[in-house]
Protein backbone atom coordinates (compact mmCIF):
# COMPACT_ATOMS: atom_id res chain seq x y z
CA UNK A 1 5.97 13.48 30.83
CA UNK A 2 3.00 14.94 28.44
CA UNK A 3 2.43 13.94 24.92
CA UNK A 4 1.80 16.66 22.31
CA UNK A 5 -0.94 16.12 20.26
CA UNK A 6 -1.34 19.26 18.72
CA UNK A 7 -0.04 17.75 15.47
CA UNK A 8 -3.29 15.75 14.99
CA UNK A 9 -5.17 18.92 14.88
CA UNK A 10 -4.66 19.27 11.13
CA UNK A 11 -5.45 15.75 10.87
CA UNK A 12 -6.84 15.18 7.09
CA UNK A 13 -8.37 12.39 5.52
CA UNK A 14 -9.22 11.35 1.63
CA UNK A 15 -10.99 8.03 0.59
CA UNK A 16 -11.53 6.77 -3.24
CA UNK A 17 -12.93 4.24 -4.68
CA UNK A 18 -11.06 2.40 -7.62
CA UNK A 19 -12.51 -0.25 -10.47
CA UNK A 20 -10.26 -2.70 -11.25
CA UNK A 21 -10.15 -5.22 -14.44
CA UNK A 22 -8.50 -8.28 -14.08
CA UNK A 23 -5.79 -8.68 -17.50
CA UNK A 24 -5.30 -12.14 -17.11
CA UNK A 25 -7.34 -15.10 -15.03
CA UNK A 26 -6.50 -14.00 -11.68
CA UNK A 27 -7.03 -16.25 -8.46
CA UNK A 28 -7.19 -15.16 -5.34
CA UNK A 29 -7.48 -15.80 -1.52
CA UNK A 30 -10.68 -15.63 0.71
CA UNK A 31 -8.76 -13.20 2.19
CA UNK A 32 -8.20 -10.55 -0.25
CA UNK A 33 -7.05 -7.77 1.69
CA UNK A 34 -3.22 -9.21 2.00
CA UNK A 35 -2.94 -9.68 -2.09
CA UNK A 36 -4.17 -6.05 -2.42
CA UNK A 37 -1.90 -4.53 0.15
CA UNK A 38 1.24 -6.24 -1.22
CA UNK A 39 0.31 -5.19 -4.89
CA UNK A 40 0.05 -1.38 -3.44
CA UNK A 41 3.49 -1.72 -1.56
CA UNK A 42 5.26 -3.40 -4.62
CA UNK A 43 3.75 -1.31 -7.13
CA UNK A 44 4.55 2.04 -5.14
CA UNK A 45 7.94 0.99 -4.06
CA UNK A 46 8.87 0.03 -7.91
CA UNK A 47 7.37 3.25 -9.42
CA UNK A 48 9.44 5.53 -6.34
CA UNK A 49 12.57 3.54 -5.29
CA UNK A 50 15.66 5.82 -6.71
CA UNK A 51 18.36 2.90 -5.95
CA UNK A 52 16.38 0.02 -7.43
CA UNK A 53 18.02 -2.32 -5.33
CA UNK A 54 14.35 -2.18 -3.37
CA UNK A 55 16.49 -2.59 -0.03
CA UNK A 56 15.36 -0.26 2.53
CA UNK A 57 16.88 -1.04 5.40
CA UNK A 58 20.43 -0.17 4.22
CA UNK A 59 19.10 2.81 1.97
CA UNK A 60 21.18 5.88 2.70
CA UNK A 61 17.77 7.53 0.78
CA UNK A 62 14.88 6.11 3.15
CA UNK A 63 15.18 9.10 5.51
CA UNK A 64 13.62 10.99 2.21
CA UNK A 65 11.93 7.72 0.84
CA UNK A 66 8.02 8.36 -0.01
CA UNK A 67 7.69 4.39 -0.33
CA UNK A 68 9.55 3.98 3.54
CA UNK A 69 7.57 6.94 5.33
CA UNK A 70 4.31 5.18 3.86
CA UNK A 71 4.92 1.48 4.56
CA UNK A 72 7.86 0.78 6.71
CA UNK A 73 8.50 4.04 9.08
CA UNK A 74 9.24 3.77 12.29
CA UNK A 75 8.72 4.79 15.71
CA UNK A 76 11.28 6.05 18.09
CA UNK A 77 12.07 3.83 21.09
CA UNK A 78 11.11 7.06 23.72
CA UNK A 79 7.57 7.25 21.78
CA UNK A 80 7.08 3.48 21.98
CA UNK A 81 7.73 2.78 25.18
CA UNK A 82 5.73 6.01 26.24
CA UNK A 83 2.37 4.42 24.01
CA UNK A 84 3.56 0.56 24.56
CA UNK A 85 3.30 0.28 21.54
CA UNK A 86 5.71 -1.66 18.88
CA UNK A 87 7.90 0.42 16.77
CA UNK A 88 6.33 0.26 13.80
CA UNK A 89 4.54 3.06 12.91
CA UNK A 90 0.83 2.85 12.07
CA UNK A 91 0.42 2.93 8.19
CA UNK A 92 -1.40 5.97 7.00
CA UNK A 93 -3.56 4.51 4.58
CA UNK A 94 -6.87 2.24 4.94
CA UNK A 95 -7.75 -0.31 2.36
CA UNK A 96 -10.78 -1.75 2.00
CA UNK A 97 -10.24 -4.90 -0.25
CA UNK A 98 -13.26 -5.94 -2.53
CA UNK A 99 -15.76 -7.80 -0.68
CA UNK A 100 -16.63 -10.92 -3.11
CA UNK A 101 -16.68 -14.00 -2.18
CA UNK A 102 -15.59 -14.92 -5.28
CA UNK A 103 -11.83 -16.38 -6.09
CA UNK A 104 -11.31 -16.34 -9.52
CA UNK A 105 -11.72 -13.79 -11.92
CA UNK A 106 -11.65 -14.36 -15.66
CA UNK A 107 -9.91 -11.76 -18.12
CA UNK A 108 -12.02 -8.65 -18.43
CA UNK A 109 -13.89 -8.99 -15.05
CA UNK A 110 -13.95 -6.21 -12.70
CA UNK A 111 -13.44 -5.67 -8.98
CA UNK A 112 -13.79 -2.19 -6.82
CA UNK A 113 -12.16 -1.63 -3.47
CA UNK A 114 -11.66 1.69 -1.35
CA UNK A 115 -8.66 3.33 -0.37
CA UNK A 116 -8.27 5.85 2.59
CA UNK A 117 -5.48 8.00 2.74
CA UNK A 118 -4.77 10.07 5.90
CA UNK A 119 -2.21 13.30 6.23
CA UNK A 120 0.84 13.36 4.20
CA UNK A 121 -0.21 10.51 2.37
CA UNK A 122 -2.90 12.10 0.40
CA UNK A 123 0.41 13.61 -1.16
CA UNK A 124 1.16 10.57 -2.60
CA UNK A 125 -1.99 9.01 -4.75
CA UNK A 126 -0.69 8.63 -7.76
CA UNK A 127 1.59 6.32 -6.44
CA UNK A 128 -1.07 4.42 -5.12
CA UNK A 129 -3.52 4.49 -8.43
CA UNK A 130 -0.56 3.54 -10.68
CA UNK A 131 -1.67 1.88 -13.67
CA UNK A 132 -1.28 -1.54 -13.10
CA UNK A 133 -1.51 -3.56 -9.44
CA UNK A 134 0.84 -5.72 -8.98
CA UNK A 135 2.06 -9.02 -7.04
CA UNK A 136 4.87 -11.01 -5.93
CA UNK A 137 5.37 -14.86 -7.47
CA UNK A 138 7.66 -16.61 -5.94
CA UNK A 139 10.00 -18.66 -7.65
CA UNK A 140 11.66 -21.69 -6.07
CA UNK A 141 11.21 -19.55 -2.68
CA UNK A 142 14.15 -17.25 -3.07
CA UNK A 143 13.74 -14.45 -6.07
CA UNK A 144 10.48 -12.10 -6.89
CA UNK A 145 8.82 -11.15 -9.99
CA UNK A 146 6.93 -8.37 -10.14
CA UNK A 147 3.43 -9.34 -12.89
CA UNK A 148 0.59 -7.51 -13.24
CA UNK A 149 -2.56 -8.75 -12.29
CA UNK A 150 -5.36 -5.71 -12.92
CA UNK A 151 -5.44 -2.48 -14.55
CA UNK A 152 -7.46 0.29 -12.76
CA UNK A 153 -10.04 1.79 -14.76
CA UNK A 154 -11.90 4.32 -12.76
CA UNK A 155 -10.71 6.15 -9.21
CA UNK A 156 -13.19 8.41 -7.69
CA UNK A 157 -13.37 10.31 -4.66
CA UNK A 158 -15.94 9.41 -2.22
């Protein structure tokens, strides 16, 4: 069995460069990367999900989702197995979290990271410069609220 790759051919890539300012004191990990990503994914699935019950799995919709073909497609068990790879499918998007050292941030301070969007998903950056970032905080372990943590002020393409 061959594998067709002539649907990489067209293969396109777009990377930008955001500033962000905190809007509160904002803390975060050594790790920075994970806090970033998981503002992106709740931000973009708030701003797109039509159902708001922000329950893919069950979606009748996700087959037309923008938020699900970003961050939670899948790979078809022939495909997998053929790669050995996982069925997840790779995300197409590369973020490049800001490299301080630093872990907290005082009101008004500012942060920039990169963003690299590849194919289809180019389609969708204004989903991923909304205005605000935002981030899960848990409460007693079992619901999510969704609080805003930075407003972007610039986006530039690099």
């Amino acid at each position: 069995m061959s594998l067709d790759l002539t649907p990489l051919s067209p293969l396109r890539f777009a990377r930008f460069e955001f500033l962000i300012e905190a809007t509160a004191e904002l803390h975060l990990p050594d790790y920075k990367g994970s806090t970033f990503r998981g503002g992106f994914g709740l931000a973009f699935k708030k701003a797109v999900c039509m159902t708001k019950t922000f329950d893919c799995p069950p979606c009748i919709l996700k087959n037309n989702c923008s938020y699900f073909s970003i961050f939670e497609s899948k790979i078809d068990r022939v495909t997998a197995q053929l790669l050995h790879i996982g069925s997840d499918a790779p995300h197409p998007f590369v973020l490049e979290p800001p490299l301080t050292t630093g872990n907290l941030f005082q009101k008004g301070d500012r942060l920039s990271y990169h963003l690299t969007l590849i194919g289809k998903a180019i389609d969708y950056l204004p989903f991923f410069s909304t205005n605000r970032l935002r981030r899960p905080d848990s409460l007693e372990g079992i619901e999510t609220q969704l609080q805003p943590y930075a407003s972007i002020v610039t986006q530039r393409d690099v």
